[in-house]
Protein backbone atom coordinates (compact mmCIF):
# COMPACT_ATOMS: atom_id res chain seq x y z
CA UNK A 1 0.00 0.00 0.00
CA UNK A 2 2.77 2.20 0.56
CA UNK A 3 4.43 1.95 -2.55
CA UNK A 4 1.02 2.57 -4.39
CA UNK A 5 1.02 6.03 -1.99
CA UNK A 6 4.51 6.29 -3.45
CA UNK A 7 4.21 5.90 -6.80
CA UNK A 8 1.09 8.13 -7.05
CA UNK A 9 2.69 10.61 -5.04
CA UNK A 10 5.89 10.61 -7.24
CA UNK A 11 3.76 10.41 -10.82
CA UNK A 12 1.84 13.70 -9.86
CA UNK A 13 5.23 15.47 -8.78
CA UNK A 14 6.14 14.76 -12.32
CA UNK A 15 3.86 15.54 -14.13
CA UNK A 16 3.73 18.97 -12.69
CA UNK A 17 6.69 19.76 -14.35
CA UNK A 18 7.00 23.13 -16.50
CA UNK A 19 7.94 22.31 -20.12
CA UNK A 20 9.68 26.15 -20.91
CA UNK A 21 9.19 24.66 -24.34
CA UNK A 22 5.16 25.47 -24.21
CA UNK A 23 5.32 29.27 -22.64
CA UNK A 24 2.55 31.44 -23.98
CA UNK A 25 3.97 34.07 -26.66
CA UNK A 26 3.60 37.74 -26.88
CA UNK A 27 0.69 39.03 -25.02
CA UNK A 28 -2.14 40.49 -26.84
CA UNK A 29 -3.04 43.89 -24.74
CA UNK A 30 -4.69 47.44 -24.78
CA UNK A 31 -2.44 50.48 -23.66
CA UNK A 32 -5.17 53.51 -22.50
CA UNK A 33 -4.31 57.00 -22.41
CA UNK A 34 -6.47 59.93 -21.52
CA UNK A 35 -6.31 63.54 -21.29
CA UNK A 36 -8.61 63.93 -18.12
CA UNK A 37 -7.99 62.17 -14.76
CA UNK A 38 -10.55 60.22 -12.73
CA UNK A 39 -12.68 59.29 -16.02
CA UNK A 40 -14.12 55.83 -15.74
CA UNK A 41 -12.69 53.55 -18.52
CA UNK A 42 -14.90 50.46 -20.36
CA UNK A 43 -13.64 47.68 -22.70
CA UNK A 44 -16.34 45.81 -24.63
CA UNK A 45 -18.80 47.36 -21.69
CA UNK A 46 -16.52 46.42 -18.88
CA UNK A 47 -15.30 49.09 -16.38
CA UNK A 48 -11.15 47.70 -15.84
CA UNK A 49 -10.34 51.76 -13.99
CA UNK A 50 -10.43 55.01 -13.79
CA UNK A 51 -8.36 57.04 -16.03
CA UNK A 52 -4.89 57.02 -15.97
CA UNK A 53 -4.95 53.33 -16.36
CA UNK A 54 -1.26 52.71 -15.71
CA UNK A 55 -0.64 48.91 -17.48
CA UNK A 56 -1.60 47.60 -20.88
CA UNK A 57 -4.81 45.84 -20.66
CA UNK A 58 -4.25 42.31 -21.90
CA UNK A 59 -7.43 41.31 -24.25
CA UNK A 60 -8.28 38.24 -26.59
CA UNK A 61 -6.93 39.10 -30.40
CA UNK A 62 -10.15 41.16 -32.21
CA UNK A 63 -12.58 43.86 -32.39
CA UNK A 64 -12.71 45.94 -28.91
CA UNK A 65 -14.68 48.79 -27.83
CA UNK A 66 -13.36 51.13 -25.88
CA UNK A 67 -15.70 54.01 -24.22
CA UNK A 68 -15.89 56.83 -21.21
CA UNK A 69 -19.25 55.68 -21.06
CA UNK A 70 -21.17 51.92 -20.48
CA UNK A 71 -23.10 50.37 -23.60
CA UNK A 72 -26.40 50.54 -21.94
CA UNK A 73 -26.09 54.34 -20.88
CA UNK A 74 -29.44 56.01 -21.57
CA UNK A 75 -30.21 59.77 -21.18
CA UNK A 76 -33.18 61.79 -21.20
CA UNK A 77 -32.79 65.39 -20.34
CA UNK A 78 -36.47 66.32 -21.36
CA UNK A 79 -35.25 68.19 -24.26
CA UNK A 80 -35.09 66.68 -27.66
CA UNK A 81 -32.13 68.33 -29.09
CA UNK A 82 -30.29 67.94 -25.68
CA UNK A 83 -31.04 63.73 -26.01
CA UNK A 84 -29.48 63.92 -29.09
CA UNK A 85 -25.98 66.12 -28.22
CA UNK A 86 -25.82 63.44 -25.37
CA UNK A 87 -26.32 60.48 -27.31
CA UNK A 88 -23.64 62.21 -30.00
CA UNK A 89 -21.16 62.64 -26.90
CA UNK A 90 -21.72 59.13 -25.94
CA UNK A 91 -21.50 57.80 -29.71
CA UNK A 92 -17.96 59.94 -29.88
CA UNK A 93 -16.73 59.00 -26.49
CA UNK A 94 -16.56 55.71 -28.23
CA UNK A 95 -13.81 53.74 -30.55
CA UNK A 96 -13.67 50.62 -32.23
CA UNK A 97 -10.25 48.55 -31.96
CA UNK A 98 -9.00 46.06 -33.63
CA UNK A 99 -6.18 44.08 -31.60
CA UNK A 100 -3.88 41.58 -33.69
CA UNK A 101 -2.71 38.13 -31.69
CA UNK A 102 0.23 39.00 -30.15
CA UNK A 103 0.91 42.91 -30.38
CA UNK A 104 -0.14 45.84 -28.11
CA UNK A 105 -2.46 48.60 -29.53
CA UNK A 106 -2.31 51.88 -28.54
CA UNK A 107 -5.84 53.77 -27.63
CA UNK A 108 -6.28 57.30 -26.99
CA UNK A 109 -9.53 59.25 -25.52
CA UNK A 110 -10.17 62.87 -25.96
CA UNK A 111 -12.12 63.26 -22.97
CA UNK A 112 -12.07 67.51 -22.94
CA UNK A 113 -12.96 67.27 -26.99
CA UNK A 114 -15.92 65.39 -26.97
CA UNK A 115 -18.31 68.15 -25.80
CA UNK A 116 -17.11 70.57 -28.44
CA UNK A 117 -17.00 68.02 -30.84
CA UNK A 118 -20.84 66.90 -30.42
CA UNK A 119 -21.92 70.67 -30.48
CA UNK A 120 -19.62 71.26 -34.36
CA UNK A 121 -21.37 67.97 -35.79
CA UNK A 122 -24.74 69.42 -34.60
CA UNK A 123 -23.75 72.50 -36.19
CA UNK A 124 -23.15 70.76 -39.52
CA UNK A 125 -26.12 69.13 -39.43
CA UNK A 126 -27.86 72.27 -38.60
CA UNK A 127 -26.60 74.22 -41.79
CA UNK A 128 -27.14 70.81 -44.25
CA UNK A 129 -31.01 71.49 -42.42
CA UNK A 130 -31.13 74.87 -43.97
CA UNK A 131 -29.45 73.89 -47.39
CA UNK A 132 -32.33 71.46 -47.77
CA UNK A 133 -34.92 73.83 -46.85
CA UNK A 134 -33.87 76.15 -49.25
CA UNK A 135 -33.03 73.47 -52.37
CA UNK A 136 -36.72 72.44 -51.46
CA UNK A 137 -38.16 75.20 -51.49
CA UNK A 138 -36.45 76.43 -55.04
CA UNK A 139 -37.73 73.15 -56.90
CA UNK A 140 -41.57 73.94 -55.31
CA UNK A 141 -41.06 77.66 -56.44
CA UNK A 142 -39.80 76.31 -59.96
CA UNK A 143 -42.86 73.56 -60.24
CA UNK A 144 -45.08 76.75 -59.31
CA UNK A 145 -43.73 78.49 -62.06
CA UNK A 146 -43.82 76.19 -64.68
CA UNK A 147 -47.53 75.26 -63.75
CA UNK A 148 -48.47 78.87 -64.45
């Protein structure tokens, strides 16, 4: 019986052994930097810190999403066009990554832009509004015209 112990005991001793051979490669990782401190950070919706996160992130090779903000954030303010400059701030706060096997990707997040950047693309949409109006309005008054 006690060689049995023995030889069991001895078996699982070896076949804990480290084969160096087999040691995982490169690791696959996210490096974060940010312009404001004390931001929450998410990766594919998960919080991993506050802002400045310090070490790479390591992440399975593919798409990631990195974001100020968590994928189920909802707003409502009351006010239509204030919804929408929040859900643009939220949409910008936002970037797709795409993270090869093996390498380390470098992300970085505006925080201080995003505000100024919602409020431009609303103003661009905003002046397309009134070029519309106006194109519409010039084929009406030329259908007007040629009816008469």
């Amino acid at each position: 019986m006690v060689k049995v112990i023995l030889i069991a005991l001895l078996s699982l001793l070896k076949s804990q052994e480290i084969d160096w051979d087999k040691k995982p490669g490169q690791i696959t990782a996210i490096e974060i930097f940010c312009d404001t401190e004390g931001i929450p950070i998410f990766i594919d919706g998960i919080q991993i810190g506050v802002s400045p996160i310090k070490d790479p992130v390591q992440v399975a090779p593919g798409w990631h999403q990195i974001s100020y903000f968590p994928p189920q954030l909802s707003i409502d303010t009351g006010s239509v066009k204030q919804n929408k400059i929040m859900r643009d701030m939220i949409n910008l706060a936002r970037q797709d990554i795409l993270v090869e096997e093996g390498s380390t990707v470098r992300a970085v997040l505006s925080y201080r832009t995003i505000e100024s950047q919602a409020l431009e693309y609303q103003k661009r949409i905003s002046s397309s509004r009134w070029l519309g109006f106006g194109m519409i309005f010039l084929i009406v008054s030329f259908m007007i015209w040629g009816i008469m």
